[in-house]
C-alpha atoms as a PDB file:
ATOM      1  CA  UNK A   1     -95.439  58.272  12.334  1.00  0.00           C
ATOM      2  CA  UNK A   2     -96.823  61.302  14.031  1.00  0.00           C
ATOM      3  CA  UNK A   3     -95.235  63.300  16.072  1.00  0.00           C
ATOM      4  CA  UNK A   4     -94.655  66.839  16.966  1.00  0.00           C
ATOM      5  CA  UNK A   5     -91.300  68.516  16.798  1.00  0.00           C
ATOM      6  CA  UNK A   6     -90.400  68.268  20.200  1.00  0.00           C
ATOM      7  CA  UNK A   7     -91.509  64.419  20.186  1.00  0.00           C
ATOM      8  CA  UNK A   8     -89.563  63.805  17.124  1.00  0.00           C
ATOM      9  CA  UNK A   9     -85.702  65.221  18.661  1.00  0.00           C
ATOM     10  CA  UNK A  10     -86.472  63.662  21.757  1.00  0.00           C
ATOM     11  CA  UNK A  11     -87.331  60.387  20.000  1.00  0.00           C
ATOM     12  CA  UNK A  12     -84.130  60.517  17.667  1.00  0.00           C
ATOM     13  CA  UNK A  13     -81.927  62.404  20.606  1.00  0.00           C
ATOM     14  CA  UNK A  14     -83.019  58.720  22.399  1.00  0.00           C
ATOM     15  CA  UNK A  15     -81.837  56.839  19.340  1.00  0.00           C
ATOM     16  CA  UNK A  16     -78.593  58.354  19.104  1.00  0.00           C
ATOM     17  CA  UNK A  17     -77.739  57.739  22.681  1.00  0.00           C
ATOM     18  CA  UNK A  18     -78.453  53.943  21.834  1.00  0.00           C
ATOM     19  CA  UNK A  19     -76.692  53.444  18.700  1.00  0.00           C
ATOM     20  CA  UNK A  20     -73.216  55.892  19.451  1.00  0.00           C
ATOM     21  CA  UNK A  21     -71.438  53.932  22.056  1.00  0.00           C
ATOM     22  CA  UNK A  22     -68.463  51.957  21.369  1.00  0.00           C
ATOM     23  CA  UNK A  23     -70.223  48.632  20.464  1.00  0.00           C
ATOM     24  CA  UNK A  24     -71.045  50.392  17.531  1.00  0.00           C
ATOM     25  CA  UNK A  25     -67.705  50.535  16.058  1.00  0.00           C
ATOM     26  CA  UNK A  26     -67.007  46.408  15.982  1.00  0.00           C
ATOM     27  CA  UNK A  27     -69.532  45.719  12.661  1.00  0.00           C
ATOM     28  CA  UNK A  28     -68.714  49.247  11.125  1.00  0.00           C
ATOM     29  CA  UNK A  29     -66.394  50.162   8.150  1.00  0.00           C
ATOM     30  CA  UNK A  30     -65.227  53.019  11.121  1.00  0.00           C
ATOM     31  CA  UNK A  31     -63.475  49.857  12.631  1.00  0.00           C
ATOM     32  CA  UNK A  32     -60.838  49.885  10.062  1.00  0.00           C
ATOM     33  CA  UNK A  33     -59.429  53.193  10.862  1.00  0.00           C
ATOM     34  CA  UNK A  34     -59.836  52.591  14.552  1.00  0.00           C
ATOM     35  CA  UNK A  35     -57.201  49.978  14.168  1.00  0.00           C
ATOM     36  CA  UNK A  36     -54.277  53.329  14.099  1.00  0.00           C
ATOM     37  CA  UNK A  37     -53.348  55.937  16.308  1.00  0.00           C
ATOM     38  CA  UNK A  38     -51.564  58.169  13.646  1.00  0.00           C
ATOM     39  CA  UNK A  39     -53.635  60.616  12.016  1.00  0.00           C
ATOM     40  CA  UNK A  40     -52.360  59.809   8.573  1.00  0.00           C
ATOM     41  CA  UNK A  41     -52.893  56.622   9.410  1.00  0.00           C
ATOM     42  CA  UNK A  42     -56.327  56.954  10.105  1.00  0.00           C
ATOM     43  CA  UNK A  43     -56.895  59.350   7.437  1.00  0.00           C
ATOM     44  CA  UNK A  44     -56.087  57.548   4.778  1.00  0.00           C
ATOM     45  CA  UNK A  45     -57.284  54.099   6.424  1.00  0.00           C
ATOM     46  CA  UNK A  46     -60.938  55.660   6.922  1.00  0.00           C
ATOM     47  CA  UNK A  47     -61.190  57.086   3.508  1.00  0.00           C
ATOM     48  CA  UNK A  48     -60.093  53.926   1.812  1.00  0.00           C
ATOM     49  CA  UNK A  49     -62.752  52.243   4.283  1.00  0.00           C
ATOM     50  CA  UNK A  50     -65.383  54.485   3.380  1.00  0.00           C
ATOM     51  CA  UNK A  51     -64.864  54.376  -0.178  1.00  0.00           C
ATOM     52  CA  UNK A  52     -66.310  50.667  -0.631  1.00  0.00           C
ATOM     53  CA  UNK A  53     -68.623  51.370   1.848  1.00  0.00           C
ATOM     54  CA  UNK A  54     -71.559  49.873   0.087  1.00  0.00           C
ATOM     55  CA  UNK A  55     -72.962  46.699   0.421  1.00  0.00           C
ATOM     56  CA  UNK A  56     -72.535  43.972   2.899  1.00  0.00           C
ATOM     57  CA  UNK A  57     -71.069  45.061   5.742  1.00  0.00           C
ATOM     58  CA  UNK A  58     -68.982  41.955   6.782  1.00  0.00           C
ATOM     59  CA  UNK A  59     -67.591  42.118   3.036  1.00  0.00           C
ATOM     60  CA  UNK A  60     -66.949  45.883   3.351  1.00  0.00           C
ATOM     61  CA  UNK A  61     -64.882  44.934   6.355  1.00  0.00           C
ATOM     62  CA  UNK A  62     -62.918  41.830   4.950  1.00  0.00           C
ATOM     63  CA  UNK A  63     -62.404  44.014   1.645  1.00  0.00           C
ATOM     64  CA  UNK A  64     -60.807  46.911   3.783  1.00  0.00           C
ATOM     65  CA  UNK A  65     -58.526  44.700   6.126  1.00  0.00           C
ATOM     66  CA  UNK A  66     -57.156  43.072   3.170  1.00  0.00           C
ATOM     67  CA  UNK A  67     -56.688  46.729   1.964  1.00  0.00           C
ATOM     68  CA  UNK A  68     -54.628  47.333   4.640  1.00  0.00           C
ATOM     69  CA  UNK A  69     -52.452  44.197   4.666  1.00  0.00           C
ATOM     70  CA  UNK A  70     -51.704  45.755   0.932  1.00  0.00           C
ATOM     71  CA  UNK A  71     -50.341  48.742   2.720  1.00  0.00           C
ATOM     72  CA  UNK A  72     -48.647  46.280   4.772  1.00  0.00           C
ATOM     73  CA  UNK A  73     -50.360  47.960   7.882  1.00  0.00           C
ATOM     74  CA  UNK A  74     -49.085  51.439   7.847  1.00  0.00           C
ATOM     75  CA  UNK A  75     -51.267  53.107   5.162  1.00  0.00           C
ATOM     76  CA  UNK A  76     -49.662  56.572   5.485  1.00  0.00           C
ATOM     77  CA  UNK A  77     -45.941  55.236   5.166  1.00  0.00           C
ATOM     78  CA  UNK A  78     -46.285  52.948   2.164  1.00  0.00           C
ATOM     79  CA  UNK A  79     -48.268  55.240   0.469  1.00  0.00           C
ATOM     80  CA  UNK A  80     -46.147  58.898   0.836  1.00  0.00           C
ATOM     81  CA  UNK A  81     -42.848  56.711   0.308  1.00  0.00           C
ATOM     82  CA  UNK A  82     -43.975  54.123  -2.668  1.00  0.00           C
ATOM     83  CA  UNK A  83     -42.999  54.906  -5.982  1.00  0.00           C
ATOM     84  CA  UNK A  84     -45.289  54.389  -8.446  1.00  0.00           C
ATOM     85  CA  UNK A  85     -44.119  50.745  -9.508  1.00  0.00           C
ATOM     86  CA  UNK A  86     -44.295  49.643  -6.394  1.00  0.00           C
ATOM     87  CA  UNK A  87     -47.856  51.120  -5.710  1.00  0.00           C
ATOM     88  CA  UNK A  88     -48.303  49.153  -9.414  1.00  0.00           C
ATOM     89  CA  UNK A  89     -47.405  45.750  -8.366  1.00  0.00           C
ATOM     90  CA  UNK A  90     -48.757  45.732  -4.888  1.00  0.00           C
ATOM     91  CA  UNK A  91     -52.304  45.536  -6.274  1.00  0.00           C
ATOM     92  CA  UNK A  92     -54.337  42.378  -6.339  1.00  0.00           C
ATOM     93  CA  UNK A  93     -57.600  43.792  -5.244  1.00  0.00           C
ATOM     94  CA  UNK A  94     -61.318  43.612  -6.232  1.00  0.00           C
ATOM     95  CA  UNK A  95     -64.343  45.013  -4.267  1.00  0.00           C
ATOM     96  CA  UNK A  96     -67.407  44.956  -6.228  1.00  0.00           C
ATOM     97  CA  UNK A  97     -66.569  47.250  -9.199  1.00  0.00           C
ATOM     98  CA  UNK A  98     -63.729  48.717  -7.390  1.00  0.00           C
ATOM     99  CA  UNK A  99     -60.840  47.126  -8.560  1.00  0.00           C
ATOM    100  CA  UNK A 100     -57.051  46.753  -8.836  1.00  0.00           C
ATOM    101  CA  UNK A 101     -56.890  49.611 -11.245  1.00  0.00           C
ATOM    102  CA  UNK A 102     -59.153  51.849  -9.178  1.00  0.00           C
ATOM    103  CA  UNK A 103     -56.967  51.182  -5.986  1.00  0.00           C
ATOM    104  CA  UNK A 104     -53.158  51.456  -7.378  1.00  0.00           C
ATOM    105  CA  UNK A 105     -55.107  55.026  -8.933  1.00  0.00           C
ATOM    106  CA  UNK A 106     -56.176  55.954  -5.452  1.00  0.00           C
ATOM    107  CA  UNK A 107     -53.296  55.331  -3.570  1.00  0.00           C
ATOM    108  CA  UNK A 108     -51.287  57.341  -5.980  1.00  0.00           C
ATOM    109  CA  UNK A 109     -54.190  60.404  -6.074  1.00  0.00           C
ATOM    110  CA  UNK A 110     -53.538  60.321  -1.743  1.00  0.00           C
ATOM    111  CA  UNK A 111     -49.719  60.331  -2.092  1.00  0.00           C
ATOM    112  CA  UNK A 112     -49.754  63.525  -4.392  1.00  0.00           C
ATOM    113  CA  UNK A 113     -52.533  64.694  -1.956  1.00  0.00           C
ATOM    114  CA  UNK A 114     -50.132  64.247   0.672  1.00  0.00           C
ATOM    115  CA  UNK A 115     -47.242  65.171  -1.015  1.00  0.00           C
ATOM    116  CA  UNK A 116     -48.281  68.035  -2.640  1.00  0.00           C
ATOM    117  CA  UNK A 117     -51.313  69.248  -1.212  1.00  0.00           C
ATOM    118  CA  UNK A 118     -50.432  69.282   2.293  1.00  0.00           C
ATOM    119  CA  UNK A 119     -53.103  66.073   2.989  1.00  0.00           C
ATOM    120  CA  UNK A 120     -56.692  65.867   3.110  1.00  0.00           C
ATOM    121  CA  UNK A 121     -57.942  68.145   6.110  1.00  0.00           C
ATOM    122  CA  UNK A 122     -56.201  70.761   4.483  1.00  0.00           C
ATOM    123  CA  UNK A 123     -58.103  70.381   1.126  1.00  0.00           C
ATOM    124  CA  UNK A 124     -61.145  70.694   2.867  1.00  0.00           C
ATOM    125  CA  UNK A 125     -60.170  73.480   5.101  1.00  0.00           C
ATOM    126  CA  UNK A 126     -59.261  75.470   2.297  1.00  0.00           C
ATOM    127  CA  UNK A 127     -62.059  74.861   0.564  1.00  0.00           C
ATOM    128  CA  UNK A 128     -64.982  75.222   3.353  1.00  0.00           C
ATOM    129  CA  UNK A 129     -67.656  77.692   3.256  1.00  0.00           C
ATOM    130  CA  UNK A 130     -69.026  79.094   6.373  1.00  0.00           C
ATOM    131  CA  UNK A 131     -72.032  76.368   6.257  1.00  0.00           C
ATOM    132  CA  UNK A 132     -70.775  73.771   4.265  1.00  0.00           C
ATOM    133  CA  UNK A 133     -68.587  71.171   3.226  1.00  0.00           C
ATOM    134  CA  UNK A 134     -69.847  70.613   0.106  1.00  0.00           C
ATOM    135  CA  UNK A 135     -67.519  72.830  -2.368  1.00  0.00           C
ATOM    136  CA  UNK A 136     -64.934  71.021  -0.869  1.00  0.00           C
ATOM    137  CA  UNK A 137     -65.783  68.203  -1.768  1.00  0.00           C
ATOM    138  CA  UNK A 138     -66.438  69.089  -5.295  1.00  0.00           C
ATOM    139  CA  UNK A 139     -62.556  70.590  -4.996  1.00  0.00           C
ATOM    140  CA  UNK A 140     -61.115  67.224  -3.635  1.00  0.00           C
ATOM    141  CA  UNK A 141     -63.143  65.382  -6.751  1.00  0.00           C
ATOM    142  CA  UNK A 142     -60.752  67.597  -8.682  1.00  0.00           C
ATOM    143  CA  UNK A 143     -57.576  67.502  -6.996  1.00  0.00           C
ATOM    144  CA  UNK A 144     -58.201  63.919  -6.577  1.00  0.00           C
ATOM    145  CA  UNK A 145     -58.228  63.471 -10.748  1.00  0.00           C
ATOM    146  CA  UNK A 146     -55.747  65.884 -11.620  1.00  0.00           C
ATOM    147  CA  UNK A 147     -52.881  62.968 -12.304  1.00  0.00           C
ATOM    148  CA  UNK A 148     -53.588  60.628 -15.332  1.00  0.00           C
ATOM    149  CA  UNK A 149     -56.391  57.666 -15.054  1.00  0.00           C
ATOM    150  CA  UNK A 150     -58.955  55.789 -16.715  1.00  0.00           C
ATOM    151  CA  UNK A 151     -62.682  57.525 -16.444  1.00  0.00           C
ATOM    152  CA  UNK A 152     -64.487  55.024 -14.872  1.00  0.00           C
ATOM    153  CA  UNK A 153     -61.991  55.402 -11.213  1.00  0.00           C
ATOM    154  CA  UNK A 154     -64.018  58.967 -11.230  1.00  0.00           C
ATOM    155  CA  UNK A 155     -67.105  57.007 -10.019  1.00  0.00           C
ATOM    156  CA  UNK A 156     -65.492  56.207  -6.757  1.00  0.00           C
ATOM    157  CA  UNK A 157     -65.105  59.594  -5.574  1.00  0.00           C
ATOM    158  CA  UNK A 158     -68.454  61.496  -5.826  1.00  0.00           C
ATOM    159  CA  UNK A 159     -69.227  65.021  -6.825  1.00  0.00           C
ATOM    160  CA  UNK A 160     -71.932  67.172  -4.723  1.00  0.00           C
ATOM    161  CA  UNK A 161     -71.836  70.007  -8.129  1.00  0.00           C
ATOM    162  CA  UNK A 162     -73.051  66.484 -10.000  1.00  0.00           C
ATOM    163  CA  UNK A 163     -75.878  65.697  -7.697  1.00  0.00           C
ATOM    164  CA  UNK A 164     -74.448  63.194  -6.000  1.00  0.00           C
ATOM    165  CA  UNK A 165     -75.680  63.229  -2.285  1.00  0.00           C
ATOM    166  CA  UNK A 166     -71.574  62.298  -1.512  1.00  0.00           C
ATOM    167  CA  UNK A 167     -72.980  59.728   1.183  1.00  0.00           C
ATOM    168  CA  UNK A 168     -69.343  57.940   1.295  1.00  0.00           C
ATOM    169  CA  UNK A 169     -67.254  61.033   1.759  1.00  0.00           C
ATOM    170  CA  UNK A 170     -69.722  62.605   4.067  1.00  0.00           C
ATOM    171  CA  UNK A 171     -69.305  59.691   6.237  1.00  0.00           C
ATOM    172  CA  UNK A 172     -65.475  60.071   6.222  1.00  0.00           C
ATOM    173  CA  UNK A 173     -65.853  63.533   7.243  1.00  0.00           C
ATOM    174  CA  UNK A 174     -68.369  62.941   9.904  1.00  0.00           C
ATOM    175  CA  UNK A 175     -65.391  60.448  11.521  1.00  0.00           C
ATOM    176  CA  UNK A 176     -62.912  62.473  11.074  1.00  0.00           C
ATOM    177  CA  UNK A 177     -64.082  65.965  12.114  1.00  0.00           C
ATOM    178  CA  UNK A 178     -67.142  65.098  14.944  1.00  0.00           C
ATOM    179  CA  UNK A 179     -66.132  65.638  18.382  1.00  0.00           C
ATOM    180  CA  UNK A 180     -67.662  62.542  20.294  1.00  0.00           C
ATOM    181  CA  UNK A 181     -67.415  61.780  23.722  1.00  0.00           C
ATOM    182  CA  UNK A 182     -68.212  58.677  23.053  1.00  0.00           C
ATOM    183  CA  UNK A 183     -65.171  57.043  21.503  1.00  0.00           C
ATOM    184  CA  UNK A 184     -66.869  56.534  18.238  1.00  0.00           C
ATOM    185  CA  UNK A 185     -65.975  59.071  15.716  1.00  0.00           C
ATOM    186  CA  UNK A 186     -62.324  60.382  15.868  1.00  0.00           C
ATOM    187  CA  UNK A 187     -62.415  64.258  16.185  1.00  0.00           C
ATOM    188  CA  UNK A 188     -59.342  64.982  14.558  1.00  0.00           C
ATOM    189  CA  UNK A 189     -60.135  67.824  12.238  1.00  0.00           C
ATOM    190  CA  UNK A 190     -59.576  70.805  14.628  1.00  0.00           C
ATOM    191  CA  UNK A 191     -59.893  73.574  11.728  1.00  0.00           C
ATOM    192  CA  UNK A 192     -63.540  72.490  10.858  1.00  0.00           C
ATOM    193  CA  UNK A 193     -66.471  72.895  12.799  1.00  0.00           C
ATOM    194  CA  UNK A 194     -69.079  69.608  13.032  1.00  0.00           C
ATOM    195  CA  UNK A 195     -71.792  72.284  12.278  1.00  0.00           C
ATOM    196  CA  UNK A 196     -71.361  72.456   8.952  1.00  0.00           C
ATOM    197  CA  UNK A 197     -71.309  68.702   8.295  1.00  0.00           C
ATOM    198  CA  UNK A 198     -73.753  66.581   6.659  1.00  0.00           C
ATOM    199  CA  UNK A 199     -75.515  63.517   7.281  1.00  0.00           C
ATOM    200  CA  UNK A 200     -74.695  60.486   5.312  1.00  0.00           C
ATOM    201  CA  UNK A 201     -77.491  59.779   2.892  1.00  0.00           C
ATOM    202  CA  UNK A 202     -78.638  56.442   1.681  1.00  0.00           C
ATOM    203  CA  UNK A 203     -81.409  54.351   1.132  1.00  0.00           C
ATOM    204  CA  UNK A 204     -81.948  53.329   4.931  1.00  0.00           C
ATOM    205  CA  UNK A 205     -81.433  56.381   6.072  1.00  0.00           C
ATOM    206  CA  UNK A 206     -83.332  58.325   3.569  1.00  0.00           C
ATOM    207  CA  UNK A 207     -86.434  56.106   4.098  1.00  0.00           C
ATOM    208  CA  UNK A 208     -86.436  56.577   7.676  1.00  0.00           C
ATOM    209  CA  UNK A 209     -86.322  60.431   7.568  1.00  0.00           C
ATOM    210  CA  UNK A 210     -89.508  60.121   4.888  1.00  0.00           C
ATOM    211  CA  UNK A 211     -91.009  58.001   7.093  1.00  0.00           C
ATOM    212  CA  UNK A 212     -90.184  60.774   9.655  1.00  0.00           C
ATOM    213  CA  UNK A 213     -91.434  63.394   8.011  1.00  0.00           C
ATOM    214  CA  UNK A 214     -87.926  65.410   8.161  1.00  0.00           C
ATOM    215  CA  UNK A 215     -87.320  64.488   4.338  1.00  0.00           C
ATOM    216  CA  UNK A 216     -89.545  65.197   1.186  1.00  0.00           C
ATOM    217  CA  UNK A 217     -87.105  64.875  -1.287  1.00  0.00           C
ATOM    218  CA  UNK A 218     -87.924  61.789  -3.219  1.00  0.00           C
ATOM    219  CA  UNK A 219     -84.096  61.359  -4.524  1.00  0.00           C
ATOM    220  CA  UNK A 220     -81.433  61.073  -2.515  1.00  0.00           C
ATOM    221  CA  UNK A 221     -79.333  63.137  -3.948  1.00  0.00           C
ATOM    222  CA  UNK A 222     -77.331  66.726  -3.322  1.00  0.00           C
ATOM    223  CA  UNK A 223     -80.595  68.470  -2.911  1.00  0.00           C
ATOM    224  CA  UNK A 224     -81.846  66.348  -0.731  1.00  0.00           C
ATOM    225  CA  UNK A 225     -78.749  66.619   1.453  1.00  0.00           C
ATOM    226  CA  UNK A 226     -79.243  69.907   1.843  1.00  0.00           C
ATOM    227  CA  UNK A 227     -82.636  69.654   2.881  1.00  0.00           C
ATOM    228  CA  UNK A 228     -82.548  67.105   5.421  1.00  0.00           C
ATOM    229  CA  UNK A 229     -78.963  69.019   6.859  1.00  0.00           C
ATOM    230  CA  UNK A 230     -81.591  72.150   7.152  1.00  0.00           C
ATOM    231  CA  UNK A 231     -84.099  69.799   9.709  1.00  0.00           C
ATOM    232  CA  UNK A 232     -80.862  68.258  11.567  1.00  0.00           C
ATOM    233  CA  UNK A 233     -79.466  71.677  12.268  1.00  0.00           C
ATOM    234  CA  UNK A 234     -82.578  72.974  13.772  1.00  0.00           C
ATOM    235  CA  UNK A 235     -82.834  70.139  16.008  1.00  0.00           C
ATOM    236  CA  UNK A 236     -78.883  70.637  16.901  1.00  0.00           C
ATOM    237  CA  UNK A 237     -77.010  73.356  15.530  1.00  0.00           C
ATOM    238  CA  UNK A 238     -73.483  72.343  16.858  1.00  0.00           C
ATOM    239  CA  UNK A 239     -73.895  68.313  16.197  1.00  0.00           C
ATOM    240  CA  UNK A 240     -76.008  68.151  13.285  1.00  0.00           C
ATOM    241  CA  UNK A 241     -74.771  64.463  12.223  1.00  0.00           C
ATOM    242  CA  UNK A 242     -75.293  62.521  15.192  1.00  0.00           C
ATOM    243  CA  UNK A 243     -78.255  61.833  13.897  1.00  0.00           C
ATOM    244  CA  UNK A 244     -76.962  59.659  11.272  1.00  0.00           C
ATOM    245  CA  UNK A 245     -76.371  56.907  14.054  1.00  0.00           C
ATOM    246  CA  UNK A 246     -80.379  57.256  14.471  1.00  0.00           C
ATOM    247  CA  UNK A 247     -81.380  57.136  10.779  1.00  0.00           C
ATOM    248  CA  UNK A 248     -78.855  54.423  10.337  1.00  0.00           C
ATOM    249  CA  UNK A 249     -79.960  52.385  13.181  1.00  0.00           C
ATOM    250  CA  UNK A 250     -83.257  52.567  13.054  1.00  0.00           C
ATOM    251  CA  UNK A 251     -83.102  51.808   9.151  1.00  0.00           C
ATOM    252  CA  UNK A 252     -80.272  49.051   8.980  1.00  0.00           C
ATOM    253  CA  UNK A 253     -81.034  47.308  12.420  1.00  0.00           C
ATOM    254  CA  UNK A 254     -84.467  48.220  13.642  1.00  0.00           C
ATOM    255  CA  UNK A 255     -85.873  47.927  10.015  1.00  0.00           C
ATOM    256  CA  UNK A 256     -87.989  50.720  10.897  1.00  0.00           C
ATOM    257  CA  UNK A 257     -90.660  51.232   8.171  1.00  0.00           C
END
């Protein structure tokens, strides 16, 4: 696909107007936070969301709503006031490979987050840099492992300092921090800036920004992250991620190739 630079914005700018309205929200994992008004509530609802964000989608969303109904509907209550037996026997859970095991571990990773850490914006505003959120996420990796587990839970929360391109948590950030007028993504991070977020890289949406021409990177990975964040922030500086809904739709629904 050729086009020039001013083409190219004006095509995705078009794309993005299509794709982030609120019938987007119905088939997304961003559903399952959307179902709160709390903002513990939807913090910890849209992280657990986003974590098993991979695969089908209508499986994604049955997996997370029976999440939920294990934190008998108020996610940030039952977790910050659970001991850990409780948290123990509550689990009968399987998503793919993330399991009972991995979610009794997680739930009692966001209570001493919560507890102890003064909850997860404040990880991430801590650790920020001026143009990224990419350290922080590295410093939640640790944080979030800091209380006995087994090794393999790790793989569930990724590591940018690793390689990883982070697409899971860089979706949860995009909901929670974006400011959208559309109803979409949830705005509630006031001490971070959407400029410094990145877009959520996977196979659709790396394709489509090859096919593009706004990604060379062959892996998507951290590097290639950081390359495609450099093309999205030229084309908007203050919103650089709304231009996930345009990779994503054009990949996952247009099958553009």
């Amino acid at each position: 696909m050729s086009l020039t630079r001013e083409e190219l914005k004006e095509f995705l700018d078009e794309k993005v107007e299509l794709y982030n309205r609120p019938s987007f929200i119905e088939s997304d994992p961003i559903s399952i936070p959307h179902r709160y008004t709390g903002k513990g509530d939807i913090e910890i609802a849209g992280f657990l969301a986003a974590t098993i964000a991979w695969g089908n989608r209508k499986m994604i969303l049955k997996s997370s709503v029976r999440m939920m109904e294990i934190l008998e509907d108020s996610p940030y209550e039952f977790i910050v006031n659970s001991t850990d037996c409780e948290l123990d026997q509550a689990i009968r859970f399987v998503h793919r490979t993330f399991n009972s095991v991995d979610l009794a571990y997680f739930l009692k990773a966001l209570r001493h987050i919560y507890r102890d850490k003064g909850g997860i914006e404040k990880i991430f505003e801590t650790y920020k840099t001026s143009d990224s959120l990419q350290p922080a996420i590295h410093e939640l990796h640790n944080i979030f492992f800091e209380l006995p587990h087994e090794k393999r839970t790790e793989r569930h929360v990724s590591d940018p300092f690793k390689g990883s391109a982070a697409k899971k948590i860089n979706m949860f950030l995009r909901w929670m921090i974006r400011k959208d007028n559309k109803g979409v993504d949830f705005g509630i991070w006031d001490s971070i800036s959407p400029s410094i977020l990145s877009c959520p890289l996977d196979v659709h949406s790396g394709n489509v920004a090859r096919k593009l021409g706004i990604l060379k990177r062959r892996q998507n990975d951290a590097k290639a992250v950081a390359e495609l964040d450099g093309v999205l922030r030229s084309f908007d500086p203050e919103d650089p991620v709304k231009y996930d809904f345009a990779l994503f739709g054009l990949g996952a629904i247009e099958r553009f190739s």
